[in-house]
Protein backbone atom coordinates (compact mmCIF):
# COMPACT_ATOMS: atom_id res chain seq x y z
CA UNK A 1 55.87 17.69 -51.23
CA UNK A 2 54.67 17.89 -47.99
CA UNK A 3 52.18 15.19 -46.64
CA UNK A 4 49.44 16.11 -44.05
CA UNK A 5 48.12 14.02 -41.78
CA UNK A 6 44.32 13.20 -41.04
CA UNK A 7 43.37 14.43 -37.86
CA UNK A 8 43.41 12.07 -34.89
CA UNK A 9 41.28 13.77 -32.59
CA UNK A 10 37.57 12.08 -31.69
CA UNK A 11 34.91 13.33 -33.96
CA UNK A 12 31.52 14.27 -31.94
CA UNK A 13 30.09 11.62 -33.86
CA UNK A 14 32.63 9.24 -32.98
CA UNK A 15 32.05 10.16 -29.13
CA UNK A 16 28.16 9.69 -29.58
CA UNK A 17 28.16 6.40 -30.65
CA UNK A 18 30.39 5.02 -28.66
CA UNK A 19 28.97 6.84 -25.42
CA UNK A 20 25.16 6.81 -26.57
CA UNK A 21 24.59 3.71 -24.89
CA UNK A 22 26.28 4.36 -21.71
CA UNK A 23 24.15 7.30 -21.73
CA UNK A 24 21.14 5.52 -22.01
CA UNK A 25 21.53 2.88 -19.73
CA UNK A 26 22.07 6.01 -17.05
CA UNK A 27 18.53 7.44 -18.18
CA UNK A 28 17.37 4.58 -17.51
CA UNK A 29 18.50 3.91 -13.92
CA UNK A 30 17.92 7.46 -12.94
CA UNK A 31 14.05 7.56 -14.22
CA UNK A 32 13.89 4.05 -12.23
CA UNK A 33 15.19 5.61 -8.99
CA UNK A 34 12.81 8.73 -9.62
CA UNK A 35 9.29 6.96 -10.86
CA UNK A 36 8.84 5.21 -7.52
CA UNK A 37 8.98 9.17 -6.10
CA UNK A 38 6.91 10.65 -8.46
CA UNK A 39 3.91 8.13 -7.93
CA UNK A 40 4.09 8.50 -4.05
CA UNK A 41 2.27 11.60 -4.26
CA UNK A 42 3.02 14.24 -1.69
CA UNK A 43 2.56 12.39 1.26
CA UNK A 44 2.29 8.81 2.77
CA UNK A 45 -0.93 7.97 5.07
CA UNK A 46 1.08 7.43 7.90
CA UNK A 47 2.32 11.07 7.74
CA UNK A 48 -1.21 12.41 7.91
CA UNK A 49 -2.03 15.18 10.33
CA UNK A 50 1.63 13.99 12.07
CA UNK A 51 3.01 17.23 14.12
CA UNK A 52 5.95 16.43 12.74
CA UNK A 53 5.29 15.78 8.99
CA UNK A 54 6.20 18.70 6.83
CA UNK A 55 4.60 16.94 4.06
CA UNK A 56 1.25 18.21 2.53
CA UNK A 57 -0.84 16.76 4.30
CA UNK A 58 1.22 17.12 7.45
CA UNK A 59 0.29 19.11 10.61
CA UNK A 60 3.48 20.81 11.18
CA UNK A 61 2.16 24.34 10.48
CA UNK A 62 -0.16 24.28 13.07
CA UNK A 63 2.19 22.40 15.21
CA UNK A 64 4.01 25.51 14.91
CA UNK A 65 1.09 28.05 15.33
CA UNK A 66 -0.09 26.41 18.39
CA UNK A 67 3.52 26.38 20.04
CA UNK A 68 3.62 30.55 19.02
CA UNK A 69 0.19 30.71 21.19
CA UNK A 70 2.49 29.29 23.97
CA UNK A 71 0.32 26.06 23.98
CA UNK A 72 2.98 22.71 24.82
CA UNK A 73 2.43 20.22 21.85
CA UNK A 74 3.34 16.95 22.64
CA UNK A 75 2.90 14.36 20.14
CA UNK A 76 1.98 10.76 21.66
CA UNK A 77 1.92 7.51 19.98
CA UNK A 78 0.16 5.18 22.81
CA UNK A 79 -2.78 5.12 24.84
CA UNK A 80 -0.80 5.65 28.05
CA UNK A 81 0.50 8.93 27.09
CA UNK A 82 -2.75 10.14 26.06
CA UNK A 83 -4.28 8.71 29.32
CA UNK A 84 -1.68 10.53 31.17
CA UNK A 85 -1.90 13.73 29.16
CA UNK A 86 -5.64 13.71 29.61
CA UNK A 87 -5.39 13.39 33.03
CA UNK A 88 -3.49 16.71 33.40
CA UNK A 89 -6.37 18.63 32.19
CA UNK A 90 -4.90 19.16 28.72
CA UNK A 91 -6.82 18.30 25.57
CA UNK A 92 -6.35 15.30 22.94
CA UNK A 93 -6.10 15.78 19.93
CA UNK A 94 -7.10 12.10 17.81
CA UNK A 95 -5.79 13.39 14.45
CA UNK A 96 -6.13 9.94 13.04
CA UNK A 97 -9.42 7.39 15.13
CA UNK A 98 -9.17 4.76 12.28
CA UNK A 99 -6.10 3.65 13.81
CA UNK A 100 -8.07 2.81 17.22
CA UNK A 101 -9.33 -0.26 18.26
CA UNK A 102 -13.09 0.36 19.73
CA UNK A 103 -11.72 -0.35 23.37
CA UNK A 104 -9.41 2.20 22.67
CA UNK A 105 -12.04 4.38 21.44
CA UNK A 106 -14.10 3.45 24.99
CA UNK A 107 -10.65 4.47 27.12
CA UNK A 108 -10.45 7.70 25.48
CA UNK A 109 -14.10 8.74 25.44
CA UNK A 110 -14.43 7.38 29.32
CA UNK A 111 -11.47 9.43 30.03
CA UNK A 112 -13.22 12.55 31.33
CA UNK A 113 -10.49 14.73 28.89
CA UNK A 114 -11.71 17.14 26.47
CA UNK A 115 -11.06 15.36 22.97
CA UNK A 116 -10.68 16.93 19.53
CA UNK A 117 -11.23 13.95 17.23
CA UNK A 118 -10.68 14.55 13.50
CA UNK A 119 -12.79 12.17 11.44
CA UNK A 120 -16.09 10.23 11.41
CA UNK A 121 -14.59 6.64 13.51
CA UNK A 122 -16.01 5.70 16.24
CA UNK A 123 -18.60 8.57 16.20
CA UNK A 124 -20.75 6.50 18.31
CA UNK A 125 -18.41 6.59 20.81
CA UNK A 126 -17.08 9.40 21.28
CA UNK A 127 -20.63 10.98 21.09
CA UNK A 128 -23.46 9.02 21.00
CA UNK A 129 -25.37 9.90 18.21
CA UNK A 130 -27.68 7.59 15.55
CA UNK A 131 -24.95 7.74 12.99
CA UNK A 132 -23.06 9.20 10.49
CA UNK A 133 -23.01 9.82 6.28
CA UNK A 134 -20.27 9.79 3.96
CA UNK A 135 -21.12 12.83 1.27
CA UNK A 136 -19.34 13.91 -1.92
CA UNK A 137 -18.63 16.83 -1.10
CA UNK A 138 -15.75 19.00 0.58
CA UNK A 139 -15.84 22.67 -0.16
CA UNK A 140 -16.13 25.98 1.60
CA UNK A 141 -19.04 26.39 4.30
CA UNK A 142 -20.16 28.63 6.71
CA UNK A 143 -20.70 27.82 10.28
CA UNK A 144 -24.63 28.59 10.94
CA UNK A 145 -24.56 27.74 14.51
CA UNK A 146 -23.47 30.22 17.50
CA UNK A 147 -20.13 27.77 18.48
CA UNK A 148 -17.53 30.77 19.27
CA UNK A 149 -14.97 29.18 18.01
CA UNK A 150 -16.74 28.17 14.42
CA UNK A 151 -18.16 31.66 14.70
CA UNK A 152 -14.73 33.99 15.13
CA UNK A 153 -13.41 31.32 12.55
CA UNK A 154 -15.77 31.98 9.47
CA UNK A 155 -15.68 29.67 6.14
CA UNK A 156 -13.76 26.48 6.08
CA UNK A 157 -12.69 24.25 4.34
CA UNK A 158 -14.77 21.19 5.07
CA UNK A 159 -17.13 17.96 4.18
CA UNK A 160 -16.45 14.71 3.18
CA UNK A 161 -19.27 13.35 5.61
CA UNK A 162 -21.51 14.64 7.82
CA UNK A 163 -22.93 13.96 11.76
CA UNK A 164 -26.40 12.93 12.84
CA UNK A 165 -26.65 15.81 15.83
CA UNK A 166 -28.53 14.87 19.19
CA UNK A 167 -29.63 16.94 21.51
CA UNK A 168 -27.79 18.57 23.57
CA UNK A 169 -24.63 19.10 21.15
CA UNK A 170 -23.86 22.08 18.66
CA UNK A 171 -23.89 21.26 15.07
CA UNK A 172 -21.75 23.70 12.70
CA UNK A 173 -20.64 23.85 8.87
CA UNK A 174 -23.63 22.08 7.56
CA UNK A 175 -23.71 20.09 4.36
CA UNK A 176 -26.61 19.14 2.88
CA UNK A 177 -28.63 20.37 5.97
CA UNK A 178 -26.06 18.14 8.53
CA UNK A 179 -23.57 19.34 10.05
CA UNK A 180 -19.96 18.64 9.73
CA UNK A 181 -18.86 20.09 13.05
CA UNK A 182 -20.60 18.57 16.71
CA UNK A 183 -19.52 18.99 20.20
CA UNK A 184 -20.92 18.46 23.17
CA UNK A 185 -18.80 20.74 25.11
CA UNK A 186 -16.37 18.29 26.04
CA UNK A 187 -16.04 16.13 22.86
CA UNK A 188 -15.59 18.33 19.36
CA UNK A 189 -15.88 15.90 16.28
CA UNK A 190 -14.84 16.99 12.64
CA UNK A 191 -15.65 15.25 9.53
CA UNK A 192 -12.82 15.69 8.14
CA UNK A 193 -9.43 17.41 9.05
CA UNK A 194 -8.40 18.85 5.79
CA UNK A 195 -8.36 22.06 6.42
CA UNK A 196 -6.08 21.70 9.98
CA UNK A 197 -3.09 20.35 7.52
CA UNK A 198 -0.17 22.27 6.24
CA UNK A 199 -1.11 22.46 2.63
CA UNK A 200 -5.07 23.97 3.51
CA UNK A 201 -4.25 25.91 6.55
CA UNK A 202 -3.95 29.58 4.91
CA UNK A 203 -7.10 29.35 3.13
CA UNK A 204 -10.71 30.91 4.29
CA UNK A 205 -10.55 30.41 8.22
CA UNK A 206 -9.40 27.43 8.34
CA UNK A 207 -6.09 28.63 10.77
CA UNK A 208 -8.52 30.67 12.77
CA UNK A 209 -11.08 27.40 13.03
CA UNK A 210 -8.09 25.26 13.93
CA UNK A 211 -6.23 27.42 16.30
CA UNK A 212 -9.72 28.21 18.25
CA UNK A 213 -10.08 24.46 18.71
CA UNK A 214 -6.87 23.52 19.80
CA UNK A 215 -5.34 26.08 21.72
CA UNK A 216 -7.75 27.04 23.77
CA UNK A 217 -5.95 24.66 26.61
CA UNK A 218 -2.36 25.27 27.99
CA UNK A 219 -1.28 21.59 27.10
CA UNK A 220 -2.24 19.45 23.61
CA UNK A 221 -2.08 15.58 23.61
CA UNK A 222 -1.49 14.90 19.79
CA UNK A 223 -2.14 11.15 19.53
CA UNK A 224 -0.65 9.57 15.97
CA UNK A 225 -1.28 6.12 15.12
CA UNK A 226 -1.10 4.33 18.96
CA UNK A 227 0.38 0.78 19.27
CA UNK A 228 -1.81 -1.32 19.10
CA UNK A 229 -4.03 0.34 16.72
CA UNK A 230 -5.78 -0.93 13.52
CA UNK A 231 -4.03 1.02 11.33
CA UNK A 232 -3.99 -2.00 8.67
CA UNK A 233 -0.22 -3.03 9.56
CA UNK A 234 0.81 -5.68 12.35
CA UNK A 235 2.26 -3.83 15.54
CA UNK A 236 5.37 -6.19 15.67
CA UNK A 237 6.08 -5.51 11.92
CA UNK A 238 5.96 -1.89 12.45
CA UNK A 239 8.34 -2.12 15.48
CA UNK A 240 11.29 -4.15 13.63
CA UNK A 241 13.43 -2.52 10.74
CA UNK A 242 11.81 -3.60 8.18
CA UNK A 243 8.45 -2.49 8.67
CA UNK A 244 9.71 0.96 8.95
CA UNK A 245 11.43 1.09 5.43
CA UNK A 246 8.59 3.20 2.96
CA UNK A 247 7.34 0.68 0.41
CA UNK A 248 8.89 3.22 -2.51
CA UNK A 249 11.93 2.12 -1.44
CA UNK A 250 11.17 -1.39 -2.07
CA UNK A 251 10.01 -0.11 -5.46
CA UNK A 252 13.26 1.20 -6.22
CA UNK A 253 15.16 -1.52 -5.35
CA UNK A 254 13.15 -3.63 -7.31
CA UNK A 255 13.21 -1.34 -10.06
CA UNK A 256 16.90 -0.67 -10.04
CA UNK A 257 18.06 -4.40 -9.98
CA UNK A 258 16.01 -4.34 -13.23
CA UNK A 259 17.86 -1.73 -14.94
CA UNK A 260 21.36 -3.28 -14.09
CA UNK A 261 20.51 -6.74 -15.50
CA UNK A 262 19.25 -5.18 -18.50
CA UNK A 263 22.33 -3.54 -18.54
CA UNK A 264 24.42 -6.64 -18.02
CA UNK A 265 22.44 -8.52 -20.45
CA UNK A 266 22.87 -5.74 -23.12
CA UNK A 267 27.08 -5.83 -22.35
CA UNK A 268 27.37 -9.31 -22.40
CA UNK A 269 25.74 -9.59 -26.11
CA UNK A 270 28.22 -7.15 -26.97
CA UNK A 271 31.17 -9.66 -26.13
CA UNK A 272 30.24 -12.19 -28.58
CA UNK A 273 30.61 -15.89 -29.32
CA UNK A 274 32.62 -17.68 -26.70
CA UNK A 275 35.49 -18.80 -28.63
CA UNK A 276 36.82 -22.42 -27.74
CA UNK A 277 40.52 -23.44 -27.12
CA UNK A 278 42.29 -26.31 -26.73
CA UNK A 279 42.90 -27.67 -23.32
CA UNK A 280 45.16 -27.91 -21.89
CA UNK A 281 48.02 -26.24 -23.07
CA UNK A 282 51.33 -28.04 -23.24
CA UNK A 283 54.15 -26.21 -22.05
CA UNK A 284 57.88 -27.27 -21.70
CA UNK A 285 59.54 -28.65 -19.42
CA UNK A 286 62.72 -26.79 -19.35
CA UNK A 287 60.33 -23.10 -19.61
CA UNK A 288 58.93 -24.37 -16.60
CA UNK A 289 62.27 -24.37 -14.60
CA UNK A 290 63.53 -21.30 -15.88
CA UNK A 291 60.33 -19.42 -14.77
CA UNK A 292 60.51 -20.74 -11.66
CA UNK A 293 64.16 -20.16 -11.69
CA UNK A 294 63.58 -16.68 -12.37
CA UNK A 295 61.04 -15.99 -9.65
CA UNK A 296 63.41 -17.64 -7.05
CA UNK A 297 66.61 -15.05 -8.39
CA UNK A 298 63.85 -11.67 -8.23
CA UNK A 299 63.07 -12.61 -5.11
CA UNK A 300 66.56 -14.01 -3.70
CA UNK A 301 65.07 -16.98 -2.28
CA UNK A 302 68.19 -18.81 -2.26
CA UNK A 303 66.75 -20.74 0.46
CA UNK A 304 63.76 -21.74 -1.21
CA UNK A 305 65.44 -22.97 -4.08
CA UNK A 306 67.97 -24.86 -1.98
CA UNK A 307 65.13 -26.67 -0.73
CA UNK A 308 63.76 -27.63 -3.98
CA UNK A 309 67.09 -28.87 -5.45
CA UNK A 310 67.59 -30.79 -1.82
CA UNK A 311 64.08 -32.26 -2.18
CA UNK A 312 63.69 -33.35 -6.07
CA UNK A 313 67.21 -34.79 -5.50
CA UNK A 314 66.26 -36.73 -1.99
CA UNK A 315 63.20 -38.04 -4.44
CA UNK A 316 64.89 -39.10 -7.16
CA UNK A 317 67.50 -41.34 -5.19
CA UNK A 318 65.32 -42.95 -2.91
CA UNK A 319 63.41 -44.31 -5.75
CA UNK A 320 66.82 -45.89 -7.32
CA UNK A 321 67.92 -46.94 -3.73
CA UNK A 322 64.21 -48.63 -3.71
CA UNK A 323 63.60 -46.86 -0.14
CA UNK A 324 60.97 -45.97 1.83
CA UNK A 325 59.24 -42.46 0.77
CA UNK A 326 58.41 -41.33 4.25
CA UNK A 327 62.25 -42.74 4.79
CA UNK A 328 64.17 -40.70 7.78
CA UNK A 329 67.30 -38.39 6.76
CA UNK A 330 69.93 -40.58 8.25
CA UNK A 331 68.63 -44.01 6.75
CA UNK A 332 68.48 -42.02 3.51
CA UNK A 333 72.30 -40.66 4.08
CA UNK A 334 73.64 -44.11 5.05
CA UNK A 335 71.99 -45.90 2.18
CA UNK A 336 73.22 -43.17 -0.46
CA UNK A 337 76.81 -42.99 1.09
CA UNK A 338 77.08 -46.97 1.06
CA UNK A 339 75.63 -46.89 -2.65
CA UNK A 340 78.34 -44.60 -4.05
CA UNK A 341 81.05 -45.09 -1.00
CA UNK A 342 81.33 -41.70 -0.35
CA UNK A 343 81.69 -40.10 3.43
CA UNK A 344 78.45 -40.14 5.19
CA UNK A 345 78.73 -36.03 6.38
CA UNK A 346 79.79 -34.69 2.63
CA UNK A 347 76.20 -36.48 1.53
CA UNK A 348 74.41 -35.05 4.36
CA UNK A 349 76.06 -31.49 3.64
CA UNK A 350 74.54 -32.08 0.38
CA UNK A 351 71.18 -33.36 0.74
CA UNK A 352 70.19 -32.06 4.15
CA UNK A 353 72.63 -29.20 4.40
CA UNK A 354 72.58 -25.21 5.25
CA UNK A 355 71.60 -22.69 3.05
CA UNK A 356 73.78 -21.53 0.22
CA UNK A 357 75.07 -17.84 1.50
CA UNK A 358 75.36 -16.78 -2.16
CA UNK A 359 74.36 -17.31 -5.78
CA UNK A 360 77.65 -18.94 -6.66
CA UNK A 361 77.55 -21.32 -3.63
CA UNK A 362 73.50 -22.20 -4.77
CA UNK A 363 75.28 -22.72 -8.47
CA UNK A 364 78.08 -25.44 -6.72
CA UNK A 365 75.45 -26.64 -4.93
CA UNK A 366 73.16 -27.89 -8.00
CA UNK A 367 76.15 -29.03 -9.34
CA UNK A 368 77.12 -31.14 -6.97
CA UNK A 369 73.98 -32.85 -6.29
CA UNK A 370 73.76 -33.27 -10.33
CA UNK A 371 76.87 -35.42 -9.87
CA UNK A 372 75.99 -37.38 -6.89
CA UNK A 373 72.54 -38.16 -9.27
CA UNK A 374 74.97 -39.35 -11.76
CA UNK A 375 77.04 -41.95 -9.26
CA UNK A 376 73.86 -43.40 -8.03
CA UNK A 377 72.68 -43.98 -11.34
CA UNK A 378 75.77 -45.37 -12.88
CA UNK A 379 76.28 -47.32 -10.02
């Protein structure tokens, strides 16, 4: 009769439940790592209307389109690039004026430089005007004023708020009968800059509107965030390491030294009870010395084991001789030798001697100091 075995192989049920919760504990870590991402949205404030951002709400795409026009695009972060850039006869561009202080604001607008500022801050300054409204709206709208560049440009993509025009400026794109566009030939002013950023830039006219406002001058000042500013962050936090790290990363972190405790807490119930033993363990003598012994023969230490002998030996009689422990070699030698009358050099051969230059010499050796142990004793 022949017997056959049961297979040994895992089954696929065997492998999910032992693997089910290594598998969870991943899912888990990776939808940590990947929430903090998800909620960030497309872009970060800081990377608004940034000539390098690629993001969204970037303004690399007309970074790009204004460069093609052969206009130089320079992207500034402090007020004394954009002083210096202004004083070439190039334009600013202030793609973010909530980030300026109002003396800031004042440099800029005193400046004498033709300024393209995106957004309703510091509207007073830049051009005086009785003041500005936030609306509810941002849609498509039509210029209605005879501005060439709104005009050539058509519908955009604009609101948000709207101007309080003076005399003497152009008002354009009007919202609820005020316009969202002024400039007073020198200073433009948008309400709002959506339309200049990479993810708005191909609808309606916005490219054209854009284009026709910025590159109408050889050189562009883009001024980001400058130091200083009142962008809601310190200026010396921003500066050092840590300020620059994205708060999503902290977020992570945070969210990922979660996961692995949970993990660690969820292994270490697995262990079990701590089981108690008995301390400490008694162990022989005699399987003591032989494990040493051992280790001293693998690693042919003969003269570490010499030494040993030599030393547990030196110990031993000086306590029957009643010496001193910190005793010198030859007081130890001439006390021993006078205790068993026995020629001072063959006990310093074998208590302070050289190194056995084989096993069977070591073997003599512990011999020999076993019998001079035995005539002190007996003695």
């Amino acid at each position: 009769m022949t017997t056959v075995s049961a297979p040994t192989s895992p089954t696929v049920r065997g492998v999910w439940r032992s693997g089910r919760g290594v598998l969870l504990v991943a899912g888990l870590v990776l939808l940590a790592a990947a929430l903090p991402v998800l909620l960030a949205g497309p872009g970060s404030p800081a990377a608004r209307l940034d000539p390098r951002s690629g993001s969204l709400d970037g303004g690399a795409a007309l970074a790009a389109l204004l460069r093609e026009r052969a206009v130089e695009v320079t992207r500034v972060t402090s007020m004394s690039q954009a002083r210096s850039a202004a004083g070439t006869g190039g334009l600013v561009l202030v793609s973010r004026p909530g980030t300026l202080t109002r003396a800031q604001a004042q440099q800029l607008a005193g400046s004498g430089a033709e300024l393209l500022v995106v957004g309703t801050t510091h509207a007073g300054t830049f051009v005086p005007r009785d003041g500005t409204r936030v609306e509810s709206q941002t849609l498509s709208l039509t210029p209605k004023c005879r501005l060439p560049a709104a005009v050539r440009a058509g519908s955009v993509y604009l609101g948000g708020a709207s101007f309080d025009r003076e005399a003497g400026t152009v008002g354009c794109y009007p919202l609820n009968g005020r316009p969202t566009l002024v400039s007073d030939g020198r200073v433009t002013m948008l309400a709002d800059g959506q339309f200049m950023t990479n993810r708005r830039l191909d609808e309606d006219g916005n490219a054209a509107l854009a284009m026709n406002l910025a590159g109408d001058t050889p050189s562009l000042a883009w001024l980001v965030a400058p130091e200083g500013g009142t962008n809601g962050a310190d200026a010396a936090a921003r500066s050092s390491l840590v300020g620059l790290i994205p708060t999503t990363v902290w977020w992570s972190a945070a969210t990922l030294a979660l996961a692995v405790m949970l993990a660690a807490v969820w292994r270490g119930r697995r262990l079990g009870p701590v089981v108690t033993e008995r301390l400490p363990a008694v162990v022989r003598a005699a399987e003591t010395v032989e494990g040493r012994g051992r280790l001293y023969r693998a690693h042919r230490a003969r003269a570490q084991a010499a030494r040993a002998m030599r030393s547990a030996a030196v110990t031993r009689i000086v306590g029957r001789l009643h010496l001193a422990a910190a005793a010198p070699a030859p007081a130890v030698v001439d006390a021993v030798a006078a205790w068993v009358d026995e020629d001072a050099e063959e006990v310093e051969r074998l208590l302070f001697g050289a190194t056995p230059h084989d096993d069977r010499a070591l073997v003599r050796l512990a011999d020999e100091l076993d019998v001079l142990e035995r005539r002190v004793r007996q003695r």
